[in-house]
Protein backbone atom coordinates (compact mmCIF):
# COMPACT_ATOMS: atom_id res chain seq x y z
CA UNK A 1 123.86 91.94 122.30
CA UNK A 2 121.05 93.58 124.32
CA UNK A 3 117.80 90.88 124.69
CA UNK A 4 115.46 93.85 125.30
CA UNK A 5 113.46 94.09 122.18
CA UNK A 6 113.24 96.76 120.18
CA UNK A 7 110.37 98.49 118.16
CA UNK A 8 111.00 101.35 115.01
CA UNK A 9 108.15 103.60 114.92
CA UNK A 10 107.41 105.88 111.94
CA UNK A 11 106.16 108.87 113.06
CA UNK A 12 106.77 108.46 116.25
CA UNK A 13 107.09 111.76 117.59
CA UNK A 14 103.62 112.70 117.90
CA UNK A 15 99.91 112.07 117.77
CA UNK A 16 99.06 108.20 117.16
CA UNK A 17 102.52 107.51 116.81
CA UNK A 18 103.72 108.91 120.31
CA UNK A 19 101.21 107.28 122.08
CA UNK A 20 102.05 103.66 120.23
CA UNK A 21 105.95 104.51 121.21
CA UNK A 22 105.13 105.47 124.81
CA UNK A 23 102.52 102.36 125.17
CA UNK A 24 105.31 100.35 123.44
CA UNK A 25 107.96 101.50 126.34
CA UNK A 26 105.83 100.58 128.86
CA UNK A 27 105.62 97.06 127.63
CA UNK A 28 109.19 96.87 128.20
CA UNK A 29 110.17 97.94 124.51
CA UNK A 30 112.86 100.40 123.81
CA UNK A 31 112.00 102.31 120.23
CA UNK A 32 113.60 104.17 117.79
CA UNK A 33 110.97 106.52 116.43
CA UNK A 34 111.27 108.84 113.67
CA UNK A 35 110.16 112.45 112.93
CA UNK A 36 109.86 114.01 109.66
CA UNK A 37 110.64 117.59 110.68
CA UNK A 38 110.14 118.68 114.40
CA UNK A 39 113.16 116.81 116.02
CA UNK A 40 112.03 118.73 119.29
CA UNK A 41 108.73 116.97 119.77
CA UNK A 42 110.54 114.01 119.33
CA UNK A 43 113.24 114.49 121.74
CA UNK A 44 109.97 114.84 124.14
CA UNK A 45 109.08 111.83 123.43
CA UNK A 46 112.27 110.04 123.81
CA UNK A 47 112.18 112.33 127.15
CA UNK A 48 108.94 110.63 128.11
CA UNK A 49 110.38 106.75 127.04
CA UNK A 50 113.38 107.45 129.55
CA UNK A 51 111.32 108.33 132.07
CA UNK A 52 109.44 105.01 132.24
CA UNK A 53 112.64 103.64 132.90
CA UNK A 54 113.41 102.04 128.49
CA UNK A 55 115.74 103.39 126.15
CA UNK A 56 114.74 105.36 122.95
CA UNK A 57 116.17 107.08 119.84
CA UNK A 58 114.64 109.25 117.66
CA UNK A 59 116.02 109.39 113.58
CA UNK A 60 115.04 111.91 111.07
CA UNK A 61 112.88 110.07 108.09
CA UNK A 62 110.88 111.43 105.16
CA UNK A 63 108.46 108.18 104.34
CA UNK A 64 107.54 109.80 101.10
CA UNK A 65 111.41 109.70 99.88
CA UNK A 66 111.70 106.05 99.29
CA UNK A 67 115.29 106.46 97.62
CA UNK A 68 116.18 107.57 101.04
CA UNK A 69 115.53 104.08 102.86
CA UNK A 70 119.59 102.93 102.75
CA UNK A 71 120.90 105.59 104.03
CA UNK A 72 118.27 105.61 106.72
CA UNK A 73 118.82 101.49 107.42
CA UNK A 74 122.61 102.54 107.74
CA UNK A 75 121.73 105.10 110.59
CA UNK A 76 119.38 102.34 112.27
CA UNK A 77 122.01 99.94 112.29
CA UNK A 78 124.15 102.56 113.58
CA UNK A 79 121.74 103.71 116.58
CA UNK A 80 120.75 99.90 117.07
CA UNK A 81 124.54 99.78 117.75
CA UNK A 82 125.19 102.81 119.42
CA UNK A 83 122.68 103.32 121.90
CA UNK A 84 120.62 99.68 122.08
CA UNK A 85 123.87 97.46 121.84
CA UNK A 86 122.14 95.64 119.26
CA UNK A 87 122.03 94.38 115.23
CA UNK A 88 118.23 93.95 115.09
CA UNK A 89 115.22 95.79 115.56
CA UNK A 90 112.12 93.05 116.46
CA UNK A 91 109.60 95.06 115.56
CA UNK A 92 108.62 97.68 112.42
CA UNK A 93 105.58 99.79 113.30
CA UNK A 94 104.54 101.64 109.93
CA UNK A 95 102.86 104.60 111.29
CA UNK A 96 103.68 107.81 109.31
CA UNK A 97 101.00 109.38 107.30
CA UNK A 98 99.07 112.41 106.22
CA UNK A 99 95.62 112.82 105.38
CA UNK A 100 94.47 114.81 102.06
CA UNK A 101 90.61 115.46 101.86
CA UNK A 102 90.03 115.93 97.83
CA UNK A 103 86.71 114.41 96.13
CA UNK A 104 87.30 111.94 92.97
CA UNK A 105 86.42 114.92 90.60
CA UNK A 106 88.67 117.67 91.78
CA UNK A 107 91.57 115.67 92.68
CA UNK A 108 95.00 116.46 90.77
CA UNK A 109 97.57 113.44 90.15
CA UNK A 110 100.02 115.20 92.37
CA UNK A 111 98.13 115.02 95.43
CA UNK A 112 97.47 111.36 94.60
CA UNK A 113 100.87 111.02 93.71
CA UNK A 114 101.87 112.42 97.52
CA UNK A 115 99.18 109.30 99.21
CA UNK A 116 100.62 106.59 97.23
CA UNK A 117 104.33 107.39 98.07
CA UNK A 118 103.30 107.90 101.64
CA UNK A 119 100.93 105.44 102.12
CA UNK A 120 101.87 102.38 100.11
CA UNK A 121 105.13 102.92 98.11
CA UNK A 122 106.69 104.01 101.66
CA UNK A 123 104.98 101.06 103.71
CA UNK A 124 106.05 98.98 100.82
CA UNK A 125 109.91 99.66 100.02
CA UNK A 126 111.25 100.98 104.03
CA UNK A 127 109.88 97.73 105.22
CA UNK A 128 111.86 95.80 102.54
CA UNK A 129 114.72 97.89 103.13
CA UNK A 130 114.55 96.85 106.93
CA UNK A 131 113.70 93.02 106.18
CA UNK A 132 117.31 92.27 106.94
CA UNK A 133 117.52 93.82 110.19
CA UNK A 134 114.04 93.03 111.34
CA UNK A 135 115.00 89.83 113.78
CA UNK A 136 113.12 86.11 112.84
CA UNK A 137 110.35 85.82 115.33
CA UNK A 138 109.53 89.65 115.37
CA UNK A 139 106.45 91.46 113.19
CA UNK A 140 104.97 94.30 111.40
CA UNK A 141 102.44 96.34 112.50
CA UNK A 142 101.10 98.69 109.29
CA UNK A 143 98.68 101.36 110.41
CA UNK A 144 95.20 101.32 108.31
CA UNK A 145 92.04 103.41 108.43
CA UNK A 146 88.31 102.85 109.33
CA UNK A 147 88.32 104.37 105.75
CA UNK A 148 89.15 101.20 103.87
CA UNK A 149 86.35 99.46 105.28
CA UNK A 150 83.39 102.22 105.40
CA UNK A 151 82.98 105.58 102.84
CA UNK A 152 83.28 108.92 103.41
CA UNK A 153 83.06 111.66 100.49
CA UNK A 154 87.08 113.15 99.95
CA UNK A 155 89.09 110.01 100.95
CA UNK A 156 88.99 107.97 98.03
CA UNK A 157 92.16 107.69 97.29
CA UNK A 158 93.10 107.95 100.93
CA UNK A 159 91.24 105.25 101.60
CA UNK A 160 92.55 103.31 98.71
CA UNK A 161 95.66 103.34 99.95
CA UNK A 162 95.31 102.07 102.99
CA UNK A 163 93.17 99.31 101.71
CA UNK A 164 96.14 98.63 99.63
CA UNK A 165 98.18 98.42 102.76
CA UNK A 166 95.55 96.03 104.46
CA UNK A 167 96.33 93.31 101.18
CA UNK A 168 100.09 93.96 101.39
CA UNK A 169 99.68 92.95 105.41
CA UNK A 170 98.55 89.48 104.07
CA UNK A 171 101.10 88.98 101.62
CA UNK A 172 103.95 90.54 104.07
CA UNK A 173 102.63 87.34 106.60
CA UNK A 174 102.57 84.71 103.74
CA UNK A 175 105.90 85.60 102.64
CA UNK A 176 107.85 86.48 105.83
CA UNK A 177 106.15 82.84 107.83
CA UNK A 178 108.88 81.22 107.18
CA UNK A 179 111.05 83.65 109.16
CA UNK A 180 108.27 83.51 111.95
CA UNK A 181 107.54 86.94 111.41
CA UNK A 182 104.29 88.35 112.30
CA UNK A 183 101.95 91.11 110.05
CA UNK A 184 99.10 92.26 111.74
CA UNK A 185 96.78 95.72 110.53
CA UNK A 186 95.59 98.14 113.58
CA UNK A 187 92.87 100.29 111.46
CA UNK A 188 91.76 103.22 113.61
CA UNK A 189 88.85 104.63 113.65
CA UNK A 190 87.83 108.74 113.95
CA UNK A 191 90.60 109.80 116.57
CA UNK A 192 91.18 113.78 117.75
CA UNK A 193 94.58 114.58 116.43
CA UNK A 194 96.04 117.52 114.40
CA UNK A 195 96.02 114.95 111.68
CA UNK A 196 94.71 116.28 108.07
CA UNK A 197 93.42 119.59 109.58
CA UNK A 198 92.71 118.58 112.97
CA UNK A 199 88.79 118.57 112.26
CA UNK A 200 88.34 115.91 114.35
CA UNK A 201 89.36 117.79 117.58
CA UNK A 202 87.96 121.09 116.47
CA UNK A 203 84.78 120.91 114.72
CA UNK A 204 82.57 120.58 116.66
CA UNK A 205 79.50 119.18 113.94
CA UNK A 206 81.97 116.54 113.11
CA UNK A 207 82.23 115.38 116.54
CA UNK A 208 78.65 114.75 117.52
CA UNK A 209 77.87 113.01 113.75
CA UNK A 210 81.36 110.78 114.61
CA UNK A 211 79.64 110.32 118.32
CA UNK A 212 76.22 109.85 116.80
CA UNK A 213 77.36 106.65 114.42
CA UNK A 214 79.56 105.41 116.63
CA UNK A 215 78.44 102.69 118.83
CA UNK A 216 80.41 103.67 121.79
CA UNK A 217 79.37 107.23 121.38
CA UNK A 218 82.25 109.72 121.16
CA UNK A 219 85.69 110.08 119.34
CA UNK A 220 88.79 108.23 119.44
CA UNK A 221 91.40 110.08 121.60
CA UNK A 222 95.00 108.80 120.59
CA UNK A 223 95.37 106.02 124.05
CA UNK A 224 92.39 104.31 122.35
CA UNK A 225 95.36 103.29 119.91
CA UNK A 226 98.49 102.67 121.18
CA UNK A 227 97.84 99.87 123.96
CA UNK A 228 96.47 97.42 120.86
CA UNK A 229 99.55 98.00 119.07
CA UNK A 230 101.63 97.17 121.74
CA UNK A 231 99.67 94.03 122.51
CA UNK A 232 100.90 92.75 118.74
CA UNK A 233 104.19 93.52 119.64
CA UNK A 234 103.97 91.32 122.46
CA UNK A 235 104.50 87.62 123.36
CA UNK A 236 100.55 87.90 124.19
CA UNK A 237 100.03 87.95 120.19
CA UNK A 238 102.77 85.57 119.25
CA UNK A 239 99.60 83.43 117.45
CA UNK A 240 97.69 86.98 115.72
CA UNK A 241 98.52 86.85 112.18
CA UNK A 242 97.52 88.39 109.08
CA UNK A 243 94.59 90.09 110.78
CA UNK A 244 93.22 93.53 110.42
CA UNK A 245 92.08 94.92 114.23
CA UNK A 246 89.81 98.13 114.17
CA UNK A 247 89.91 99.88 116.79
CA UNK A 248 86.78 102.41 116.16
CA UNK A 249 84.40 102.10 119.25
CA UNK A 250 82.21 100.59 116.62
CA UNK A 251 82.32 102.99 113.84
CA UNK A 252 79.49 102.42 110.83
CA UNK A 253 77.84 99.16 112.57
């Protein structure tokens, strides 16, 4: 069996998640990423892993579908097989998310119905679908938000979530210790992706108020990410446990 180790990425193909897969590659990782819909933006980025010389796979995945997670583990196993010459993935990076801006008042149970499957049912049940082919001595990286620590008017339940996800990180490293398994939280801060509208790239107020409260004075581009998740899926964080890393340029200080 191969003795390259291998990360899953969810959501993978693009934004945050393509630059944690690329950054991941050039630690010597191969990764199997997944896409939701647009299987050619991740085909690019399995393009991109190839040409820095590591081997990647991209697998369709709908986070929010939960009752989809063993058929999905089947086509891991399958891939892991097929194109790593492997049985176990090292490394689970739970990455795939949307962001819904709705204040506590106007917000219907559907939309909060759509974060919590995303968010925390999906964290929750793919990565205990994949316990059994995550490899002893690997980890989990979950993917938080500045937004569970500070407040910002429309991401309650958002935020929630992901503050759920930061307690689940802690329980995920009590449980899985004795496996020497690893669960760490990367929370990032305001970054300029397409993600929930894009504002953060495009408007242009929201910007300079993110610049103006952020100690480091501008906005998160998406490499501000993906290097510190790579670092916890490294031998260089084989002692980082159960600890929630923001990565915000000193957001809200």
């Amino acid at each position: 069996m191969s003795k390259e180790k291998i990360a899953l990425v969810t959501g993978g193909s693009r934004g945050l998640g393509e630059d944690m897969s690329i950054n991941l590659a050039k630690k010597g990782l191969n990764v199997i990423l997944t896409y939701r819909s647009n299987k050619e933006e991740a085909d690019k980025t399995v393009s991109e892993i190839e040409k820095i010389g590591q081997k990647a796979y991209a697998l369709q995945l709908d986070v929010a579908d939960n009752h989809s997670f063993e058929a999905f583990s089947e086509e891991v196993k399958k891939s892991l097989t097929s194109h790593f010459g492997a049985d176990k993935i090292d490394f689970l990076v739970n990455n795939a998310g949307i962001g819904i801006d709705t204040p506590i008042g106007e917000t219907t149970e559907e939309q909060l119905d759509t974060l919590v499957d995303i968010h925390f049912k999906g964290v929750y049940f793919l990565t205990q679908t994949l316990l059994p082919i995550i490899a002893d001595g690997g980890g989990i990286v979950n993917i938080s938000s500045g937004l569970a620590r500070f407040s910002f008017p429309g991401y309650a339940v958002y935020g929630s979530m992901k503050a759920a996800v930061e307690a689940l990180t802690r329980y995920q490293a009590k449980e899985l210790g004795a496996r020497k398994i690893r669960s760490n939280v990367v929370a990032p801060g305001a970054i300029e992706t397409d993600f929930g509208g894009g504002t953060n790239k495009n408007d242009e107020g929201k910007r300079t108020a993110i610049a103006n409260f952020t100690a480091l004075g501008r906005v998160g581009i998406p490499s501000d990410i993906g290097g510190v998740v790579a670092f916890l899926c490294s031998e260089d964080a084989k002692w980082v446990n159960a600890q929630r890393i923001e990565v915000s340029g000193g957001m809200m200080i």
